[in-house]
PDB file of N, CA and C in Angstrom:
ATOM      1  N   UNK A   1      -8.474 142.716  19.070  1.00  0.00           N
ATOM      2  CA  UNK A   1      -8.697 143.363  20.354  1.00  0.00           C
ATOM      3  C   UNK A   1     -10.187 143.381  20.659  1.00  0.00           C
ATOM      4  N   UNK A   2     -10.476 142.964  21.762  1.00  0.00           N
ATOM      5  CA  UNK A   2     -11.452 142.934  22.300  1.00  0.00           C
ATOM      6  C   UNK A   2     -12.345 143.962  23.414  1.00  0.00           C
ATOM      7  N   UNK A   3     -13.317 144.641  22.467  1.00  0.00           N
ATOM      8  CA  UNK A   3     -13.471 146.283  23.564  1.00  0.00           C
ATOM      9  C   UNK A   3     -14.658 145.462  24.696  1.00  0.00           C
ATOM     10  N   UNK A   4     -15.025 144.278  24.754  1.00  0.00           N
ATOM     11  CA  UNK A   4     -15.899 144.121  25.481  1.00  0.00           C
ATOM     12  C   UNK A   4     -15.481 144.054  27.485  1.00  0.00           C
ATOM     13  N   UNK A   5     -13.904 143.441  27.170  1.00  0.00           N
ATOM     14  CA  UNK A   5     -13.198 143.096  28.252  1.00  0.00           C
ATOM     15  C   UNK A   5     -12.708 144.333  28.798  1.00  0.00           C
ATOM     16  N   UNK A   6     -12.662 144.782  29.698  1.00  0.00           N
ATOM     17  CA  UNK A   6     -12.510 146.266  30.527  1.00  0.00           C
ATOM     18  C   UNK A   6     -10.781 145.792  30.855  1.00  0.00           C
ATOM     19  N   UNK A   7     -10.751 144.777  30.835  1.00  0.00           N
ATOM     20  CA  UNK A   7      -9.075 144.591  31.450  1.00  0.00           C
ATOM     21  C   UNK A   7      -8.868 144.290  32.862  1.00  0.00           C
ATOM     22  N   UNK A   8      -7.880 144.173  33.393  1.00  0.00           N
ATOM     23  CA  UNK A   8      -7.798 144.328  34.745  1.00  0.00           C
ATOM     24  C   UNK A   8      -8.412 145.856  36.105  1.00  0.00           C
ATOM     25  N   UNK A   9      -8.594 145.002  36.749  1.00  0.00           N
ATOM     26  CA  UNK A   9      -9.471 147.247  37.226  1.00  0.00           C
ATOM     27  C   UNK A   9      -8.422 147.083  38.310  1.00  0.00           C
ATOM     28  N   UNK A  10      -7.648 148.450  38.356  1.00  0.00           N
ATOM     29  CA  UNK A  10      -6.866 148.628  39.100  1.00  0.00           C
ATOM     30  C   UNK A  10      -7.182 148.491  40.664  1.00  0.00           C
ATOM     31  N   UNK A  11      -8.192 148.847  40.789  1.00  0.00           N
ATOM     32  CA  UNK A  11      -8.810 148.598  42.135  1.00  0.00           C
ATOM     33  C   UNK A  11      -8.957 147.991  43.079  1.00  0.00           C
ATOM     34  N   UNK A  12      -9.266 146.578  42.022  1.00  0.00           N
ATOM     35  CA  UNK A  12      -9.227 145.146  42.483  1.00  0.00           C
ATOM     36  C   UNK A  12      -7.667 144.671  42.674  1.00  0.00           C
ATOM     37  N   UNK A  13      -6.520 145.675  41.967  1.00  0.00           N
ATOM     38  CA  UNK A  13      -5.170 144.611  41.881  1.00  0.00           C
ATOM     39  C   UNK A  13      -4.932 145.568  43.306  1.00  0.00           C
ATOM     40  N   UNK A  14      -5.207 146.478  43.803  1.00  0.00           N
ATOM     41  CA  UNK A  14      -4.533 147.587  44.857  1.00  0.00           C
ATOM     42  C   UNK A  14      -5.016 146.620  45.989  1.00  0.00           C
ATOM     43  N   UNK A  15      -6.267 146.199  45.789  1.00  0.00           N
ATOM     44  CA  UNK A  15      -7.121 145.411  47.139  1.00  0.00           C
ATOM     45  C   UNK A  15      -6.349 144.200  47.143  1.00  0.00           C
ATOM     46  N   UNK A  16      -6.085 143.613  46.391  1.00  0.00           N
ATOM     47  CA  UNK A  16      -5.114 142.148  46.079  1.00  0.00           C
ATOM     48  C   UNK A  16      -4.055 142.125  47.047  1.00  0.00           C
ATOM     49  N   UNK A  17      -3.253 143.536  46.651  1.00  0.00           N
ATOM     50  CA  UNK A  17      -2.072 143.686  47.091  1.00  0.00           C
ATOM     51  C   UNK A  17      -1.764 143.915  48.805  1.00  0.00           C
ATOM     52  N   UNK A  18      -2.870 144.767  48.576  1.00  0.00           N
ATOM     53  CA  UNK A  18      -2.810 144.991  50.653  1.00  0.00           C
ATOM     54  C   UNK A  18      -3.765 143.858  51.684  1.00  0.00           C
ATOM     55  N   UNK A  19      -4.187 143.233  50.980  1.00  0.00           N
ATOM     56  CA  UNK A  19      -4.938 141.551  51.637  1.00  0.00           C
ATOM     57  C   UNK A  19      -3.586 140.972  51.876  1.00  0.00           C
ATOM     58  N   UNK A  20      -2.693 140.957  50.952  1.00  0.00           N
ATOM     59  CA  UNK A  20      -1.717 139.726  51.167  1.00  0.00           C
ATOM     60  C   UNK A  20      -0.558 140.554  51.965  1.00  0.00           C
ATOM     61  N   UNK A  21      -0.403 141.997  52.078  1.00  0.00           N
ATOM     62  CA  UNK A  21       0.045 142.661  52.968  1.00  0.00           C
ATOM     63  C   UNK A  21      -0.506 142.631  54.326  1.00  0.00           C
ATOM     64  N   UNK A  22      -1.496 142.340  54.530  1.00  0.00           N
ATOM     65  CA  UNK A  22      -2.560 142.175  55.817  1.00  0.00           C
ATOM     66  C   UNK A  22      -2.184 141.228  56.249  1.00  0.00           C
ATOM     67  N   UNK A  23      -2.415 140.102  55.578  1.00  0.00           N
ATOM     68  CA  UNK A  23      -2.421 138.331  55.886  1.00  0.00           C
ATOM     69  C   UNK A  23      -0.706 137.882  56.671  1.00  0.00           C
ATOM     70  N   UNK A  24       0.561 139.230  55.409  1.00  0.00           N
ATOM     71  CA  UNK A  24       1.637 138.562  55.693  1.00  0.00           C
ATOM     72  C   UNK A  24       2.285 139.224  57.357  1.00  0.00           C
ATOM     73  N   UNK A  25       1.481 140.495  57.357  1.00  0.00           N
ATOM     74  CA  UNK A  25       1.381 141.100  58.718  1.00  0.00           C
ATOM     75  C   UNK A  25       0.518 140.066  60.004  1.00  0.00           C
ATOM     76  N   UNK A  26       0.056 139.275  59.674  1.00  0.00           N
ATOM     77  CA  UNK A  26      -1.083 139.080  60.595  1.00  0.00           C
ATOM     78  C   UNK A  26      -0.427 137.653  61.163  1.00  0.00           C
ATOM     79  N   UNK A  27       0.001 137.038  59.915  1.00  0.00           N
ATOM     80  CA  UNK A  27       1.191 135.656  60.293  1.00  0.00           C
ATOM     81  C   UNK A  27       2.600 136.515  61.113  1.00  0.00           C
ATOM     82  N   UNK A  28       3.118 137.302  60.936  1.00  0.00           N
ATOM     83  CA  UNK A  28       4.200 137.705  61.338  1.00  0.00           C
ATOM     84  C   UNK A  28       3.645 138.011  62.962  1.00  0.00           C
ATOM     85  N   UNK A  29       2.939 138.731  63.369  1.00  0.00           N
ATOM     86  CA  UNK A  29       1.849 138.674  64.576  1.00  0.00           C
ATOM     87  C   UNK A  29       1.552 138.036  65.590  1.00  0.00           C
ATOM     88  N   UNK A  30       1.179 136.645  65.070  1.00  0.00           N
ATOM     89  CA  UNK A  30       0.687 135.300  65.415  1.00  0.00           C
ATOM     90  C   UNK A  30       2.082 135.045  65.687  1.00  0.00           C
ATOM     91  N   UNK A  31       3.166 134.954  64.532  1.00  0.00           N
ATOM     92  CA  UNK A  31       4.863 134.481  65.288  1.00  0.00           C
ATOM     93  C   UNK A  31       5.074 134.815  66.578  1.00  0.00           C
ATOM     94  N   UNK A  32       5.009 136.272  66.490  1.00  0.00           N
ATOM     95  CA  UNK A  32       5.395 136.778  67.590  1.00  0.00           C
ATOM     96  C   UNK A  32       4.488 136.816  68.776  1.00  0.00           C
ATOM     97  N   UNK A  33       3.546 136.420  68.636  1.00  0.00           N
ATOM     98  CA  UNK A  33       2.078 136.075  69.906  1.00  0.00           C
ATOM     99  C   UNK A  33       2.801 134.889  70.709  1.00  0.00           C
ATOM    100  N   UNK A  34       2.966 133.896  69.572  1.00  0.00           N
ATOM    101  CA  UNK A  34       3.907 132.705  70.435  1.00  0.00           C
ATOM    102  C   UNK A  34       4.691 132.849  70.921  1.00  0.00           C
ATOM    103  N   UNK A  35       6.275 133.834  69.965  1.00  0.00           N
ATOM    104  CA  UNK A  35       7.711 133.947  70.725  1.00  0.00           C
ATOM    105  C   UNK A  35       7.183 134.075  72.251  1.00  0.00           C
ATOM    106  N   UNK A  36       6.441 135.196  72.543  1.00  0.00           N
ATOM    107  CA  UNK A  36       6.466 136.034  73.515  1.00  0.00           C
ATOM    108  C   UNK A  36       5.555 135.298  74.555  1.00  0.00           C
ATOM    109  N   UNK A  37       4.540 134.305  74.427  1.00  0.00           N
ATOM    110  CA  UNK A  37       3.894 133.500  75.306  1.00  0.00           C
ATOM    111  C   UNK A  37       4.570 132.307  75.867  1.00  0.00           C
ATOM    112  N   UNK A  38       5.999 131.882  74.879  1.00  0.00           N
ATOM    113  CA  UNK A  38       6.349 130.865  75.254  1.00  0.00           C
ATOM    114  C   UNK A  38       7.419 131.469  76.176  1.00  0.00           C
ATOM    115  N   UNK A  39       7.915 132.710  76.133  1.00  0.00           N
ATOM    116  CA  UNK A  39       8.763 133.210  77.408  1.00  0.00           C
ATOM    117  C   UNK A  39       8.971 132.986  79.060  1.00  0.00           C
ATOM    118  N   UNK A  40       9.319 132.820  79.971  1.00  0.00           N
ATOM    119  CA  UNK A  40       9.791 132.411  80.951  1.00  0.00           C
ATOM    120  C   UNK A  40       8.577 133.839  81.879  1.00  0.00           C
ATOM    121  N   UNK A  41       9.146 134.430  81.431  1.00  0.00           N
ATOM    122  CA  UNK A  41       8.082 135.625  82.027  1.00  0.00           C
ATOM    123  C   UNK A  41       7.183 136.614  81.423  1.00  0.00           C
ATOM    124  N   UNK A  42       6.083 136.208  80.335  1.00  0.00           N
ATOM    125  CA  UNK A  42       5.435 136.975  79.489  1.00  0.00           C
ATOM    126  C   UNK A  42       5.146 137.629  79.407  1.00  0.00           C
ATOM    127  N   UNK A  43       4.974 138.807  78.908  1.00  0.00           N
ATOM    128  CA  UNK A  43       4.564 140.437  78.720  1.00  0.00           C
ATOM    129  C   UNK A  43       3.230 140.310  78.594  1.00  0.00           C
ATOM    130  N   UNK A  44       2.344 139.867  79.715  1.00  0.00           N
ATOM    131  CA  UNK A  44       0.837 140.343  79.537  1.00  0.00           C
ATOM    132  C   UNK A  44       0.141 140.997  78.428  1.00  0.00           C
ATOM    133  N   UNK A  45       0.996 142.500  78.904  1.00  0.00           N
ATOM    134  CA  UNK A  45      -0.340 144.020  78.349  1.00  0.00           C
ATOM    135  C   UNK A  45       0.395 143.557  76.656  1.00  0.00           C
ATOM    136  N   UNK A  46       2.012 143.372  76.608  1.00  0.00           N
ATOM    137  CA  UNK A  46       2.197 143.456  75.008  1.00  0.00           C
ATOM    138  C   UNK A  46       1.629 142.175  74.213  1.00  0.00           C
ATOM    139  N   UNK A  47       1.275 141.173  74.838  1.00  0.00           N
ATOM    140  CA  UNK A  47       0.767 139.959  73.981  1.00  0.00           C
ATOM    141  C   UNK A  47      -1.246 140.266  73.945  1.00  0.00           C
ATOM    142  N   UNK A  48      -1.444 141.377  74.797  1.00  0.00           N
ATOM    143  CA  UNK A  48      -2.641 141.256  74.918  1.00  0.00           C
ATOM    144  C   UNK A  48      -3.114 142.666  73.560  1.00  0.00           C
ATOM    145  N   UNK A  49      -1.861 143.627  73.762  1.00  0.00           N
ATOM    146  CA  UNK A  49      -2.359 144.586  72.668  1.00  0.00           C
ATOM    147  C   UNK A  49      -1.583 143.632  71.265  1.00  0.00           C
ATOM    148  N   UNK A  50      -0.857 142.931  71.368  1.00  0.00           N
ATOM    149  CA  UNK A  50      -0.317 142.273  69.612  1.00  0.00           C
ATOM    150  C   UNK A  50      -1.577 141.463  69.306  1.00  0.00           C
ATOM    151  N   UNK A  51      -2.322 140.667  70.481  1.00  0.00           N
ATOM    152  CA  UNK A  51      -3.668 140.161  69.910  1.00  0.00           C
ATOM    153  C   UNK A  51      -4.829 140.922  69.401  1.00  0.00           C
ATOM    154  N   UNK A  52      -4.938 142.552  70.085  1.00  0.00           N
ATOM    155  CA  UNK A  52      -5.619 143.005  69.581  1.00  0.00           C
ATOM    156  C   UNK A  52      -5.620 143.584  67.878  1.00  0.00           C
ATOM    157  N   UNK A  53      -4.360 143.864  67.912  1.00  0.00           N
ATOM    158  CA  UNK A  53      -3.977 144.493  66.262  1.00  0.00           C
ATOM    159  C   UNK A  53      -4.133 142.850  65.587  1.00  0.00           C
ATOM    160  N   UNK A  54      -3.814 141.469  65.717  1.00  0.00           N
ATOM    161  CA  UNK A  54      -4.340 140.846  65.013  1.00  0.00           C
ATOM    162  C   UNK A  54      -6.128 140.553  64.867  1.00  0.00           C
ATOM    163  N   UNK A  55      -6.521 141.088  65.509  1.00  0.00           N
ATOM    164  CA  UNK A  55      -7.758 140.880  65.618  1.00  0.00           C
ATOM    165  C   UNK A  55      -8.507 141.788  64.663  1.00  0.00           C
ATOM    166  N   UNK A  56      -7.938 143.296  64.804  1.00  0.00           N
ATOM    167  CA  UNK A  56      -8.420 143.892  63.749  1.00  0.00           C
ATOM    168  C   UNK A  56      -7.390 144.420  62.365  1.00  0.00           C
ATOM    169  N   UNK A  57      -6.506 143.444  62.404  1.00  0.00           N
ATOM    170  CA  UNK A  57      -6.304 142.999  60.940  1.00  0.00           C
ATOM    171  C   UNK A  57      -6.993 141.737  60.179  1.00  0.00           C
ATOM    172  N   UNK A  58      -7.669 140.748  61.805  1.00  0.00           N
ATOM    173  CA  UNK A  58      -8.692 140.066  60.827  1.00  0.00           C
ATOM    174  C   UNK A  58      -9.501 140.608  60.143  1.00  0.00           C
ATOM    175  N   UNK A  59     -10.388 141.468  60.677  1.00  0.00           N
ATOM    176  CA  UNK A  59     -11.834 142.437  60.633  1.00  0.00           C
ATOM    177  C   UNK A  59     -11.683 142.902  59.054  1.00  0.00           C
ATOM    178  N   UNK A  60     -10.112 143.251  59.018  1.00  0.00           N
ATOM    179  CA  UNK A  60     -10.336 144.020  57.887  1.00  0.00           C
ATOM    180  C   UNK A  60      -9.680 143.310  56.702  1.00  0.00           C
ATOM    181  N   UNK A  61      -9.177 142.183  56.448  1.00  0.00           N
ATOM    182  CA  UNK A  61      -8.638 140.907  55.943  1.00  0.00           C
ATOM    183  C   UNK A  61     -10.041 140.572  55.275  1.00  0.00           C
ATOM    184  N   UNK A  62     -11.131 140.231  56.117  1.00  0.00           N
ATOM    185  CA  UNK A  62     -12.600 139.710  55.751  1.00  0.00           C
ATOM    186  C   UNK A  62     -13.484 141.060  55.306  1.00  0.00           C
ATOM    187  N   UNK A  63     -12.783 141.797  55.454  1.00  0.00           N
ATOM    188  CA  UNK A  63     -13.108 143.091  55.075  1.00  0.00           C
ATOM    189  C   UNK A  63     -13.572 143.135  53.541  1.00  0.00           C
ATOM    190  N   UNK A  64     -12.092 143.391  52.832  1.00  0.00           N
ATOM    191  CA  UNK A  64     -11.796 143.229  51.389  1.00  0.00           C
ATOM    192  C   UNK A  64     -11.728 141.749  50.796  1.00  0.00           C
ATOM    193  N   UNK A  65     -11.886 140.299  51.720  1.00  0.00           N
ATOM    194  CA  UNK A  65     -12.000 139.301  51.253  1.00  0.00           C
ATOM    195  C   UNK A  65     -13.981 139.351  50.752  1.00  0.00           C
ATOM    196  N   UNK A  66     -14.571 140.130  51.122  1.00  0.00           N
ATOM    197  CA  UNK A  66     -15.622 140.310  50.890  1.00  0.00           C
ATOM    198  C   UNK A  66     -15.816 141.328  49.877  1.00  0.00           C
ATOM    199  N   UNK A  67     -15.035 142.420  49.676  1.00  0.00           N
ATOM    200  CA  UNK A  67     -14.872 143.201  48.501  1.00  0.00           C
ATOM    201  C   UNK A  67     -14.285 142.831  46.910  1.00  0.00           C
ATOM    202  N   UNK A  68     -13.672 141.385  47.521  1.00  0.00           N
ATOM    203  CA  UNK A  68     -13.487 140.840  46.347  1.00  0.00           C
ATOM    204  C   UNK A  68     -14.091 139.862  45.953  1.00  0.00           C
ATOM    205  N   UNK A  69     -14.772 139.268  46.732  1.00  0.00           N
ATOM    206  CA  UNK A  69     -16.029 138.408  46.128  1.00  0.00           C
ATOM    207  C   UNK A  69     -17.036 138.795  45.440  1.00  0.00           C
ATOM    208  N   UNK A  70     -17.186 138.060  44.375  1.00  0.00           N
ATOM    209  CA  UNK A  70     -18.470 138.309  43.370  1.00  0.00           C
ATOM    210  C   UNK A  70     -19.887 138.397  44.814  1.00  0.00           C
ATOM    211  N   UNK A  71     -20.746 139.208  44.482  1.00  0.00           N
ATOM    212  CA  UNK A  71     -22.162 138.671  44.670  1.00  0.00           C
ATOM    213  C   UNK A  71     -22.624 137.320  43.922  1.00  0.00           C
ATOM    214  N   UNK A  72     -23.152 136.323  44.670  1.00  0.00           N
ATOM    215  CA  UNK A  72     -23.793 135.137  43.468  1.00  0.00           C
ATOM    216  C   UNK A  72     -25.386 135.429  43.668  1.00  0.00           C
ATOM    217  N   UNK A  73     -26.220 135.672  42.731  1.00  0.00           N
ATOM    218  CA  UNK A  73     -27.996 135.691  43.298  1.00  0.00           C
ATOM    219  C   UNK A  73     -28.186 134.043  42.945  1.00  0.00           C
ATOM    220  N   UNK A  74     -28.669 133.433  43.912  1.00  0.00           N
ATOM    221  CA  UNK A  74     -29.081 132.019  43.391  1.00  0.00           C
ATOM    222  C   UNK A  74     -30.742 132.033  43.473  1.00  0.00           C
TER     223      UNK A  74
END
């Protein structure tokens, strides 16, 4: 056993988990941005607020995609 290795940090697996909860929300989103644009008579205000919630599920997608990146100093 090795005491140097800290193990997995829970922190990082919680952030893991709700990125790919974000991402699978944000594709499901985008589905429905299309269903609803390719309609005969489109819902303006609802394709205009479903773009906004994808927009800031990007924000925060790049959010924690940045919380999980190492710093590199070159």
């Amino acid at each position: 056993m090795n005491d140097d290795d800290p193990g997995p940090d829970p922190e990082e697996a919680g952030l893991r988990v709700r990125l790919a909860t974000l991402r699978l929300e944000h594709e499901d989103l985008d589905a429905a941005v299309t269903a609803l644009e390719s309609a005969p008579h489109p819902d303006q205000v609802r394709i205009a607020r479903l773009k906004k919630r994808k927009l800031a599920l990007r924000d925060e997608i790049v959010r924690i995609e940045d919380l999980l990146t190492p710093d590199i100093i070159a």
